[in-house]
C-alpha atoms as a PDB file:
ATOM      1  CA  UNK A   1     135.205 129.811  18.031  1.00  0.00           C
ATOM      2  CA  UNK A   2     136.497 131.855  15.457  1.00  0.00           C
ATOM      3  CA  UNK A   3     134.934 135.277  16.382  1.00  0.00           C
ATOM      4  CA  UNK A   4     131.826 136.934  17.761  1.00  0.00           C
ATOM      5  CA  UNK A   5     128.373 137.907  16.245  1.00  0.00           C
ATOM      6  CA  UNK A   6     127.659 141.141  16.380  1.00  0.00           C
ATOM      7  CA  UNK A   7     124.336 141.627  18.303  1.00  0.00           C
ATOM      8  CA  UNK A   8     121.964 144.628  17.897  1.00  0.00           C
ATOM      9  CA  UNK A   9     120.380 144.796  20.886  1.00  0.00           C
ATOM     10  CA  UNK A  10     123.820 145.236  22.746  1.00  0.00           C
ATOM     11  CA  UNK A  11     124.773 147.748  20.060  1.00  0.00           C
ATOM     12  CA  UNK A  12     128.109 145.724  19.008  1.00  0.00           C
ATOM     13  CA  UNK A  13     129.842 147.071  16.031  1.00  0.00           C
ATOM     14  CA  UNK A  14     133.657 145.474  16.728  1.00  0.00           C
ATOM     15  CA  UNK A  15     136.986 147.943  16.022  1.00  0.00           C
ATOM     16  CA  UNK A  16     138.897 145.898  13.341  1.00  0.00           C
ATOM     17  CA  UNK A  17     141.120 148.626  12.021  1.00  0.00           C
ATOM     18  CA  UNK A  18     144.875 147.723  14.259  1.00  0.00           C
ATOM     19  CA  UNK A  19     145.880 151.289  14.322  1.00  0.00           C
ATOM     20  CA  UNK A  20     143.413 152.753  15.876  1.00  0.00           C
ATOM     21  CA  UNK A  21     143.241 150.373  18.698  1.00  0.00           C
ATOM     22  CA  UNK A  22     146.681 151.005  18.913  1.00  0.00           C
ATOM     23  CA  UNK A  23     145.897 154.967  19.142  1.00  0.00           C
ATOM     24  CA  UNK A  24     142.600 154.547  21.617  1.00  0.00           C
ATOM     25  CA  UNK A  25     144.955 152.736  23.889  1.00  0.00           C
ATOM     26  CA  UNK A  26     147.644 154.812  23.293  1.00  0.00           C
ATOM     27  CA  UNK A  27     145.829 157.401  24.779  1.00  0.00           C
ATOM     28  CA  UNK A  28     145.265 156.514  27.959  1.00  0.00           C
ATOM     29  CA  UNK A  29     147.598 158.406  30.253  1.00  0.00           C
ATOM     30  CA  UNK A  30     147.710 156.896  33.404  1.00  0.00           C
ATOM     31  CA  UNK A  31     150.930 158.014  35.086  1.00  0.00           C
ATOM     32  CA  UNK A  32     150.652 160.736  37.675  1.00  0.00           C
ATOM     33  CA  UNK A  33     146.708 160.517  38.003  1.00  0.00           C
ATOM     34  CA  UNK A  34     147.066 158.918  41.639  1.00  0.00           C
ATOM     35  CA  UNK A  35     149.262 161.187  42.972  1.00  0.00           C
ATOM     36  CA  UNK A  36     147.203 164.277  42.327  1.00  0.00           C
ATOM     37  CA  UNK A  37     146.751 164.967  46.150  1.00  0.00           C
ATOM     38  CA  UNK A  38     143.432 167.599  45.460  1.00  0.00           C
ATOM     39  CA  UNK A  39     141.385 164.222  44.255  1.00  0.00           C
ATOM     40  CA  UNK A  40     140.227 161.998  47.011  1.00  0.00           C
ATOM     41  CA  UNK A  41     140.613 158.103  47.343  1.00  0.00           C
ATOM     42  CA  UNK A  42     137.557 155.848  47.620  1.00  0.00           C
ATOM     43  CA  UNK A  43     138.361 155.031  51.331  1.00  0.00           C
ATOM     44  CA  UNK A  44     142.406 155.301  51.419  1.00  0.00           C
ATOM     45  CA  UNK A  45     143.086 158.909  52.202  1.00  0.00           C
ATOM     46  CA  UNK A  46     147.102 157.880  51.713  1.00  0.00           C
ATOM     47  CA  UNK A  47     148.568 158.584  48.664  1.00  0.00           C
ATOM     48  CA  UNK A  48     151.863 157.083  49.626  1.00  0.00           C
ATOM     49  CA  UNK A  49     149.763 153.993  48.942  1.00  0.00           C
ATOM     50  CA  UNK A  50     148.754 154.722  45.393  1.00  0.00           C
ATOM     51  CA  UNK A  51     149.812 152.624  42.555  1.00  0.00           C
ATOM     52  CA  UNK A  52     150.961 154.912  40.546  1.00  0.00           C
ATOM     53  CA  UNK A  53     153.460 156.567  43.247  1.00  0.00           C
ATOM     54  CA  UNK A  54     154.715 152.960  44.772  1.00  0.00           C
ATOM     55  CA  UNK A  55     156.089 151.631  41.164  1.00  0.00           C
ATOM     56  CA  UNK A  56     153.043 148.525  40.643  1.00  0.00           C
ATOM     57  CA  UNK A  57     150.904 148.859  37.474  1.00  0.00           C
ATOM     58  CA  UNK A  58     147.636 151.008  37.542  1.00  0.00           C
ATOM     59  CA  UNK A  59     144.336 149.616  37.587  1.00  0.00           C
ATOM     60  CA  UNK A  60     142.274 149.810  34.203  1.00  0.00           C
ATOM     61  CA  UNK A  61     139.325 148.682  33.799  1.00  0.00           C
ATOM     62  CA  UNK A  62     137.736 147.570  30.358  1.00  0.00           C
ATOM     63  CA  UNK A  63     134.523 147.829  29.234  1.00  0.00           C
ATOM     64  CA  UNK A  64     133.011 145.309  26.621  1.00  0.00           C
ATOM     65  CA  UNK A  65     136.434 144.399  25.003  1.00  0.00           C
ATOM     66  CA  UNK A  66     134.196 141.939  22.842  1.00  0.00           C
ATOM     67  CA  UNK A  67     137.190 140.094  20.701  1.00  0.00           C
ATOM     68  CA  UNK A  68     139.595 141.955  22.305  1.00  0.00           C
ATOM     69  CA  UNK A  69     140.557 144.692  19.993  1.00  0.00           C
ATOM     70  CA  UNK A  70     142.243 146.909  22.703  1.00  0.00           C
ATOM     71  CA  UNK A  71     142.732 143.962  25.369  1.00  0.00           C
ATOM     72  CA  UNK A  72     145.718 142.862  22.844  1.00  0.00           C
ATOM     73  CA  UNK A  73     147.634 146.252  23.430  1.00  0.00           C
ATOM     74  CA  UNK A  74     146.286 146.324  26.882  1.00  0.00           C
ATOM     75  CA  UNK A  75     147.968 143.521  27.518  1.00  0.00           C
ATOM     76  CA  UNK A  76     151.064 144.840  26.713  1.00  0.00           C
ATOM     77  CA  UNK A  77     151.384 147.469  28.601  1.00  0.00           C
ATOM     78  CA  UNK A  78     153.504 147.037  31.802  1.00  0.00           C
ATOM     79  CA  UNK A  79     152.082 149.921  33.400  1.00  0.00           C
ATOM     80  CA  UNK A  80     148.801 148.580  33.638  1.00  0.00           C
ATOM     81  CA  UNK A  81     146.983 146.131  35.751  1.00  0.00           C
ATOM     82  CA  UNK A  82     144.308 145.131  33.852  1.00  0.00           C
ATOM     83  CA  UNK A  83     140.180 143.595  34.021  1.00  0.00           C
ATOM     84  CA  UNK A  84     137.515 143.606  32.036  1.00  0.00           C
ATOM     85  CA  UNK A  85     133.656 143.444  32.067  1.00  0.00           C
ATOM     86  CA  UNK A  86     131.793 142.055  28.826  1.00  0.00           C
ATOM     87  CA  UNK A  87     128.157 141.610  29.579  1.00  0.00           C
ATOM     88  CA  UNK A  88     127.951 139.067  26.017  1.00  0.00           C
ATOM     89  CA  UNK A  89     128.633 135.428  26.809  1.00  0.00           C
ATOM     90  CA  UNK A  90     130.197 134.216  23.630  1.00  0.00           C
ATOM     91  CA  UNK A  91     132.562 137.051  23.737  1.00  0.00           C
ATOM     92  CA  UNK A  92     133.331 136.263  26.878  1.00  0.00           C
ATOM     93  CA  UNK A  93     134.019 132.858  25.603  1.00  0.00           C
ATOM     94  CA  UNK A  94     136.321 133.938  22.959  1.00  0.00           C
ATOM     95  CA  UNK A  95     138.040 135.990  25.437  1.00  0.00           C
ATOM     96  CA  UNK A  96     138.917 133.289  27.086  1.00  0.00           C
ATOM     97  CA  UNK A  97     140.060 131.188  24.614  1.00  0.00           C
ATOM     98  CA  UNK A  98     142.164 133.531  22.235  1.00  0.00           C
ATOM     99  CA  UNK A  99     143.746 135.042  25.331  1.00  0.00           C
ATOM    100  CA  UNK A 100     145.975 133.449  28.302  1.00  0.00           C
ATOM    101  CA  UNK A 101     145.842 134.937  31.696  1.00  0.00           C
ATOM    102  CA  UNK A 102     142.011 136.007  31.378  1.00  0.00           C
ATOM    103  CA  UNK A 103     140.474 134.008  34.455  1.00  0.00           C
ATOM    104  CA  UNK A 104     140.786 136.497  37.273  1.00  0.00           C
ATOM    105  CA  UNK A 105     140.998 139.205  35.064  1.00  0.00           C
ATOM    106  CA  UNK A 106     137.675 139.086  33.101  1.00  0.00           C
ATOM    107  CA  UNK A 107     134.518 139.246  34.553  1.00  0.00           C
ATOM    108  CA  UNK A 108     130.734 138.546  32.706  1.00  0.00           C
ATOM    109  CA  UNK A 109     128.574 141.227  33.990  1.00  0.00           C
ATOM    110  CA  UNK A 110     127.035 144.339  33.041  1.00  0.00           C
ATOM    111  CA  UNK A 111     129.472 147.411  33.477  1.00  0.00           C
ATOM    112  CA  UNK A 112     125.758 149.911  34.594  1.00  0.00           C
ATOM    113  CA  UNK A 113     125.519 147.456  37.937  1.00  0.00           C
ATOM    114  CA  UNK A 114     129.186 146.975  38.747  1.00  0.00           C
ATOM    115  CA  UNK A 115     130.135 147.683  42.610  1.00  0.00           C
ATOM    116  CA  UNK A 116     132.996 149.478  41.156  1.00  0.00           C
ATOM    117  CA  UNK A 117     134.362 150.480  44.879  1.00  0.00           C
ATOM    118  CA  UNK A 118     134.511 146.323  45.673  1.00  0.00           C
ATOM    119  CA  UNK A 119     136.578 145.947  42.914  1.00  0.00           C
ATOM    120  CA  UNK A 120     138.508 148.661  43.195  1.00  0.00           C
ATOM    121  CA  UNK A 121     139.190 149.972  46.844  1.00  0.00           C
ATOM    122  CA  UNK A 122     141.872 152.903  45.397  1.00  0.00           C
ATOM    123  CA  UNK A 123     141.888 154.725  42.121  1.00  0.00           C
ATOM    124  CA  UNK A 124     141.208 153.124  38.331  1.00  0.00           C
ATOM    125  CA  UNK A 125     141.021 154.115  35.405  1.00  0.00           C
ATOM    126  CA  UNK A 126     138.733 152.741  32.390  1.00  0.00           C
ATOM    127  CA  UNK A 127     138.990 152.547  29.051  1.00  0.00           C
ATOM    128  CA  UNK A 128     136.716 151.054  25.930  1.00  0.00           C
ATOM    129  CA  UNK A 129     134.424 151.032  22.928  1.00  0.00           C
ATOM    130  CA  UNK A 130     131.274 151.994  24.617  1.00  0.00           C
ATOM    131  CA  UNK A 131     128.175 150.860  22.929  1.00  0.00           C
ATOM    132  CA  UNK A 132     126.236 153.959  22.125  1.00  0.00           C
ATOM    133  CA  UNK A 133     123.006 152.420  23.431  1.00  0.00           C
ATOM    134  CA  UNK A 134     124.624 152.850  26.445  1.00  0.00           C
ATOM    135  CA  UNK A 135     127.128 155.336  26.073  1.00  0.00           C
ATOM    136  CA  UNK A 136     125.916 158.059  27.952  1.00  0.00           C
ATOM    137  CA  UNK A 137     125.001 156.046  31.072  1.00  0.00           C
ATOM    138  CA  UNK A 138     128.636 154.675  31.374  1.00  0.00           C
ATOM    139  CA  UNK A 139     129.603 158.276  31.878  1.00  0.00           C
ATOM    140  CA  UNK A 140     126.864 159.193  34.603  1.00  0.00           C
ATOM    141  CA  UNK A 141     128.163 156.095  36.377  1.00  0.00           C
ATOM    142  CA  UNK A 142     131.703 157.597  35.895  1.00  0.00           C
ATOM    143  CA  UNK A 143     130.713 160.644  37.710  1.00  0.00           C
ATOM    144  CA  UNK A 144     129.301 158.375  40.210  1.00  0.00           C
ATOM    145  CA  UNK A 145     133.042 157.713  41.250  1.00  0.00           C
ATOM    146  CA  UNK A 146     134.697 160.679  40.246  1.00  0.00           C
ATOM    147  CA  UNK A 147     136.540 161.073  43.207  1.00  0.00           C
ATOM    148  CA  UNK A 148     138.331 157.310  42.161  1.00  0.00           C
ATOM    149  CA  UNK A 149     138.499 157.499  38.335  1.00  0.00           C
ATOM    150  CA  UNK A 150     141.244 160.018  37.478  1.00  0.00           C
ATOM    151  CA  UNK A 151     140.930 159.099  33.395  1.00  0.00           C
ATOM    152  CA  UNK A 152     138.780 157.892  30.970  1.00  0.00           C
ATOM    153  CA  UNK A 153     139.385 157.138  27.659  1.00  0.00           C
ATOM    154  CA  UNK A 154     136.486 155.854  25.146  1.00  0.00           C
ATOM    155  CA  UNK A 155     135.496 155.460  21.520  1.00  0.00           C
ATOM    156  CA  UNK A 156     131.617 156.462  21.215  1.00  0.00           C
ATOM    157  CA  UNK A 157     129.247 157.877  18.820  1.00  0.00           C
ATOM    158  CA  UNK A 158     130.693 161.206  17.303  1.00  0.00           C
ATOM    159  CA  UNK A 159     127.877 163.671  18.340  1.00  0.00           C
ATOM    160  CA  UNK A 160     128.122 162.344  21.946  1.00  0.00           C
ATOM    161  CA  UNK A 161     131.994 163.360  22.207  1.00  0.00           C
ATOM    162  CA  UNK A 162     130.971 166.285  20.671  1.00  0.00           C
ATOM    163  CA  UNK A 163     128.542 166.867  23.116  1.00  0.00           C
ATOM    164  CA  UNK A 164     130.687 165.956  25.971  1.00  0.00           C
ATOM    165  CA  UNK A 165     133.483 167.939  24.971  1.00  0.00           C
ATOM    166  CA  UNK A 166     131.341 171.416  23.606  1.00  0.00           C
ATOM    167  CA  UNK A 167     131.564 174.724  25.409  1.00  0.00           C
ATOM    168  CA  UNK A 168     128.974 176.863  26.336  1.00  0.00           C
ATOM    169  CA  UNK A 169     126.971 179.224  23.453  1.00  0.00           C
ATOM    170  CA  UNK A 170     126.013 176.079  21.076  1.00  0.00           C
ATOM    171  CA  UNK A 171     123.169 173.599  20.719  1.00  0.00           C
ATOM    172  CA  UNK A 172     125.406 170.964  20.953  1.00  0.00           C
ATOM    173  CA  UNK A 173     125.944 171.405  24.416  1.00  0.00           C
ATOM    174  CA  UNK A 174     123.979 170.204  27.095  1.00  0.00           C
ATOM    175  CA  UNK A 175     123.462 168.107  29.997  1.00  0.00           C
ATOM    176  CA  UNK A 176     126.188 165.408  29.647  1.00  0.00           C
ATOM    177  CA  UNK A 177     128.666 168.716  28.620  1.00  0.00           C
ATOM    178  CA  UNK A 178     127.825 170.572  32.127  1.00  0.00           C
ATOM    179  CA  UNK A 179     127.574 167.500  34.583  1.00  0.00           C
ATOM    180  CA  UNK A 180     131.090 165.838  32.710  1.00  0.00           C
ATOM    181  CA  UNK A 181     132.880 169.172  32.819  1.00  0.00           C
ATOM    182  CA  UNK A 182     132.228 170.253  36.373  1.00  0.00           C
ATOM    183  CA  UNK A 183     134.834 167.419  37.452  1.00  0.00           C
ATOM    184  CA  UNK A 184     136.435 166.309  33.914  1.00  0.00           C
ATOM    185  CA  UNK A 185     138.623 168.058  31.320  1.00  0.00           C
ATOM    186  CA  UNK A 186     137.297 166.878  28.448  1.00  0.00           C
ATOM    187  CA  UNK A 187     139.701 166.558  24.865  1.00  0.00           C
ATOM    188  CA  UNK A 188     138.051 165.033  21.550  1.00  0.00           C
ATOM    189  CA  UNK A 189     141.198 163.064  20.213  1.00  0.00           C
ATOM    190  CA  UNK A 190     139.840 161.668  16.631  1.00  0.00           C
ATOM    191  CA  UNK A 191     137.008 161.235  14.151  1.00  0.00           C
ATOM    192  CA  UNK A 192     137.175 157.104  13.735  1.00  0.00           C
ATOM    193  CA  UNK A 193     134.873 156.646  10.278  1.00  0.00           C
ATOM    194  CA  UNK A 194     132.312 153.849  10.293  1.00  0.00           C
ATOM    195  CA  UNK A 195     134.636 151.924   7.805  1.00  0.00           C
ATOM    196  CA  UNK A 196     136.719 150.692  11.011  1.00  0.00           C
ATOM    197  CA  UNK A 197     133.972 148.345  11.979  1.00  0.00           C
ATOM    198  CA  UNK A 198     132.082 145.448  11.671  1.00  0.00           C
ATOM    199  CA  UNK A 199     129.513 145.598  11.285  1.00  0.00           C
ATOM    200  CA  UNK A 200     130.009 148.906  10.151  1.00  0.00           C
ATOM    201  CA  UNK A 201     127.820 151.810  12.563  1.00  0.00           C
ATOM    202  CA  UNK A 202     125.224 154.198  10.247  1.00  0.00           C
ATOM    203  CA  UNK A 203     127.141 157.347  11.930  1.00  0.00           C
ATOM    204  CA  UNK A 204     130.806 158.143  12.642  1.00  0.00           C
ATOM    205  CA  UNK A 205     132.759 157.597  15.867  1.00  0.00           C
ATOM    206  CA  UNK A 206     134.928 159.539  17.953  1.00  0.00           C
ATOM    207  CA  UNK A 207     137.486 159.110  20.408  1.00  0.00           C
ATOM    208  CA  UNK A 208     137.438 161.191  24.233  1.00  0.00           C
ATOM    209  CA  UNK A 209     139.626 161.486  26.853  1.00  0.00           C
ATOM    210  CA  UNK A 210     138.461 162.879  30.466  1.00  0.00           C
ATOM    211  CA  UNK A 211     141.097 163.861  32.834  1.00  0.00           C
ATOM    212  CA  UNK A 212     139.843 164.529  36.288  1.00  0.00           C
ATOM    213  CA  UNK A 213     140.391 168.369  37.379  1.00  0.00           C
ATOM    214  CA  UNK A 214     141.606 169.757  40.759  1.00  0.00           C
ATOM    215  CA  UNK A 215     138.378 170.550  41.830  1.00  0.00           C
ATOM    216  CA  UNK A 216     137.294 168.858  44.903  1.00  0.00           C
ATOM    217  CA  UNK A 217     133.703 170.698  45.193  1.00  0.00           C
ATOM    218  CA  UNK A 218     131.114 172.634  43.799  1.00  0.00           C
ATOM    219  CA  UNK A 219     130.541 174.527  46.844  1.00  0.00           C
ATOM    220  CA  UNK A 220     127.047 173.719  46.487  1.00  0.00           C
ATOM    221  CA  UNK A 221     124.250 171.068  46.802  1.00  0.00           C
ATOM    222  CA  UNK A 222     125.651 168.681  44.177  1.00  0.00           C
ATOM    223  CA  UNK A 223     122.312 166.694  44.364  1.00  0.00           C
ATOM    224  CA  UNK A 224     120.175 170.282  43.520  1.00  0.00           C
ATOM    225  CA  UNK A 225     122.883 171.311  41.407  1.00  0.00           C
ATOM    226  CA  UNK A 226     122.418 168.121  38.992  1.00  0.00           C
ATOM    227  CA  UNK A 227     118.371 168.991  39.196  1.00  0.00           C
ATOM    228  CA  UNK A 228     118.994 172.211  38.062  1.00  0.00           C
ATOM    229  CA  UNK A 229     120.806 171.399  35.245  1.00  0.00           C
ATOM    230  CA  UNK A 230     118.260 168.703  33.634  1.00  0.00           C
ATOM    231  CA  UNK A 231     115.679 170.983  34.630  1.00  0.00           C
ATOM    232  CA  UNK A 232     117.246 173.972  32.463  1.00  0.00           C
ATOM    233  CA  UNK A 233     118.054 171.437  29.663  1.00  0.00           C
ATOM    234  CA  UNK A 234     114.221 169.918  29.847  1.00  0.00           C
ATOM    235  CA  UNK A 235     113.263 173.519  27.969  1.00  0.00           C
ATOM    236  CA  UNK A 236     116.672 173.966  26.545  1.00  0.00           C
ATOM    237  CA  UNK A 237     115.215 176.294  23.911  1.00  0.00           C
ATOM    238  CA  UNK A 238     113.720 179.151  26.816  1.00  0.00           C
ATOM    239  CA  UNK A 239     114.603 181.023  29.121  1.00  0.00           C
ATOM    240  CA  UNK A 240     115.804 179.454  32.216  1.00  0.00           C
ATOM    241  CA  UNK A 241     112.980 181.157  33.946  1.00  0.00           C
ATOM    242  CA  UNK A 242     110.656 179.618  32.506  1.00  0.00           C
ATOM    243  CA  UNK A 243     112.018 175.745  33.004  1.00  0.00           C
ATOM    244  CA  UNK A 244     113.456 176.721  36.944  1.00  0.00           C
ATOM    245  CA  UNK A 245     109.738 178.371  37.930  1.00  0.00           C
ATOM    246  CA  UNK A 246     108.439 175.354  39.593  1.00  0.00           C
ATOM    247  CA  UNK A 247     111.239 174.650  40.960  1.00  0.00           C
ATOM    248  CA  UNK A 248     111.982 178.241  42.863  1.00  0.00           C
ATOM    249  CA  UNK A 249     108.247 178.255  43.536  1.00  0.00           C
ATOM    250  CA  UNK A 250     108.455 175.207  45.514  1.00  0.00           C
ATOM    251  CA  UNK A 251     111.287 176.162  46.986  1.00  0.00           C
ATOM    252  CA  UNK A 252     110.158 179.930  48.015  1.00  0.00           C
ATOM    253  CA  UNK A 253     112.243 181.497  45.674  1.00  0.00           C
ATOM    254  CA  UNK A 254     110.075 183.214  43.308  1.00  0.00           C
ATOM    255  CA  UNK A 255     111.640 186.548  43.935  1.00  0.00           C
ATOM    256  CA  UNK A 256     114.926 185.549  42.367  1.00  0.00           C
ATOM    257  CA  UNK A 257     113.639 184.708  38.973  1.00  0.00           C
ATOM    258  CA  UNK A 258     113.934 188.612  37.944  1.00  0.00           C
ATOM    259  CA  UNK A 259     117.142 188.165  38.065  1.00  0.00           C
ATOM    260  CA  UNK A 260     119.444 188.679  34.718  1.00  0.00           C
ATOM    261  CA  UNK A 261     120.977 184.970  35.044  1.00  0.00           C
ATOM    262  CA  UNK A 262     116.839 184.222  34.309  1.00  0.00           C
ATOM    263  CA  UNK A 263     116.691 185.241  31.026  1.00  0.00           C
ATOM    264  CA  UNK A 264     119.030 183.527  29.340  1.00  0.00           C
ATOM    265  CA  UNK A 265     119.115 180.120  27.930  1.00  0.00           C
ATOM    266  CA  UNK A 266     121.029 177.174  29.841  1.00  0.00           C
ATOM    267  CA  UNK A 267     122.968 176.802  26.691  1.00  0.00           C
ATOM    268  CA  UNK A 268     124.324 180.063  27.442  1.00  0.00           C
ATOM    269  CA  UNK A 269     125.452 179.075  30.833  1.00  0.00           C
ATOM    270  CA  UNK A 270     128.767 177.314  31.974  1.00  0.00           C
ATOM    271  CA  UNK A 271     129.052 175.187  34.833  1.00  0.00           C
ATOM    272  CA  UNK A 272     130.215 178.071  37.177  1.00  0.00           C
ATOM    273  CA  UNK A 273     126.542 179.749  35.978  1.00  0.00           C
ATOM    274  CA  UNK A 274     124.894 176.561  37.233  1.00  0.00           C
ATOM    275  CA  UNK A 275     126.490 176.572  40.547  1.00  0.00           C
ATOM    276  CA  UNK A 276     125.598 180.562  40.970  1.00  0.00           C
ATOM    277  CA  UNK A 277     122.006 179.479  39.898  1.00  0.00           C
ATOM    278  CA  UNK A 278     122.071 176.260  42.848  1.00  0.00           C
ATOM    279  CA  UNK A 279     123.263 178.798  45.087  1.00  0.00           C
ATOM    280  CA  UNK A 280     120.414 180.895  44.244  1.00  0.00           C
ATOM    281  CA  UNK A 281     117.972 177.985  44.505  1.00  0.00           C
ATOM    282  CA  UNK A 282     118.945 176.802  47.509  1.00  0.00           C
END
């Protein structure tokens, strides 16, 4: 097998430009991210035992490395302990074939139904070209484990980082911006132009990095706290009264939608806003 065909439905465009594989894994930072003692383990409270403070390489996890692209400089890094996850067969195939050490490392599955926390009983970190069909539910499964993934580094479609990575005030920013940023710090890194592909995307790429803050709570209902937020975004264009009605209504709140927070737009808002507003609501 010589390499992979691209397939639409998974939304495969392969990286073939060397230097900026080179740069996305470059990027990923993981030394010190285990030791931050204000982020929690998934069931090790110990962080004499993390990797990153006992000298062994850090677990990374790769998402569809389809010929391998990054997995080459992966590979070389002797800081990292590294598996993967490609959902397509054949480039799980070539995987194997252009690459020694792969059995016990890869793993044919789809990334969205992964038990990370069986795979990874501290902290990880993952890195990869995410499809952009899929791009934005990689990162809700992120926050899923935020408390074990300290970094994330990933090429995606350019209006997505830019979403992810936008403050408050523009129409950019949204849903993915306030849920991401209430636990991430969020840096766009590079512009990666469609010419760096093949088949080459109809839109430009970009390059993220999301580095877990200290904060170890919202001090609110997290669960209402996320409802409130895709509520507000539903009718991003009114005032958050008019989106949040139903919701204080059923929840025999009606008296707090004269409030000043009310009339402004949830673009307006930043995530600090949205926990006042879940405090409010709850």
């Amino acid at each position: 097998m010589t390499e992979v065909r691209a397939k639409k439905a998974l939304g495969q465009h392969f990286l073939t430009d060397q230097k900026v594989a080179r740069a996305i894994v470059d990027a990923l930072e993981i030394a010190g991210h285990a030791g931050n003692d204000n982020v929690s383990h998934a069931g090790n409270d110990d962080v004499s035992s993390c990797p990153a403070q006992t000298g062994h390489p850090f677990p990374v996890l790769e998402v569809g490395p389809g010929m391998g692209v990054l997995t080459q400089y992966l590979l070389e890094r002797e800081d990292i302990d590294l598996k993967l996850i490609e959902i397509d067969t054949e480039s799980v195939e070539y995987l194997l074939t252009h690459f020694q050490g792969m059995q016990g490392k890869l793993m044919e599955g789809d990334f969205l139904r992964l038990k990370l926390e069986k795979l990874f009983p501290e902290k990880f970190a993952i890195i990869g070209n995410f499809p952009y069909n899929i791009s934005s539910q990689i990162f809700f499964k992120v926050l899923d484990y935020k408390d074990s993934i300290p970094e994330v580094v990933g090429m995606v479609q350019k209006e997505v980082a830019e979403r992810m990575a936008e403050k408050p005030g523009s129409k950019t920013y949204g849903i993915l911006s306030v849920l991401l940023q209430a636990w991430y710090d969020i840096e766009y890194l590079f512009t990666v132009g469609s010419g760096c592909f093949a088949p080459p995307p109809k839109v430009e790429s970009a390059v993220i990095r999301l580095t877990r803050n200290s904060r170890t709570s919202l001090g609110c209902d997290e669960a209402l706290f996320k409802t409130v937020v895709k509520t507000a975004f539903g009718q991003r264009r009114k005032m958050m009264r008019n989106p949040l009605r139903p919701l204080a209504l059923a929840r025999g709140k009606a008296d707090i939608l004269s409030r000043d927070i009310f009339s402004q737009r949830p673009e307006q808002l930043s995530v600090e806003d949205f926990v006042a507003l879940t405090h409010l609501l709850d």
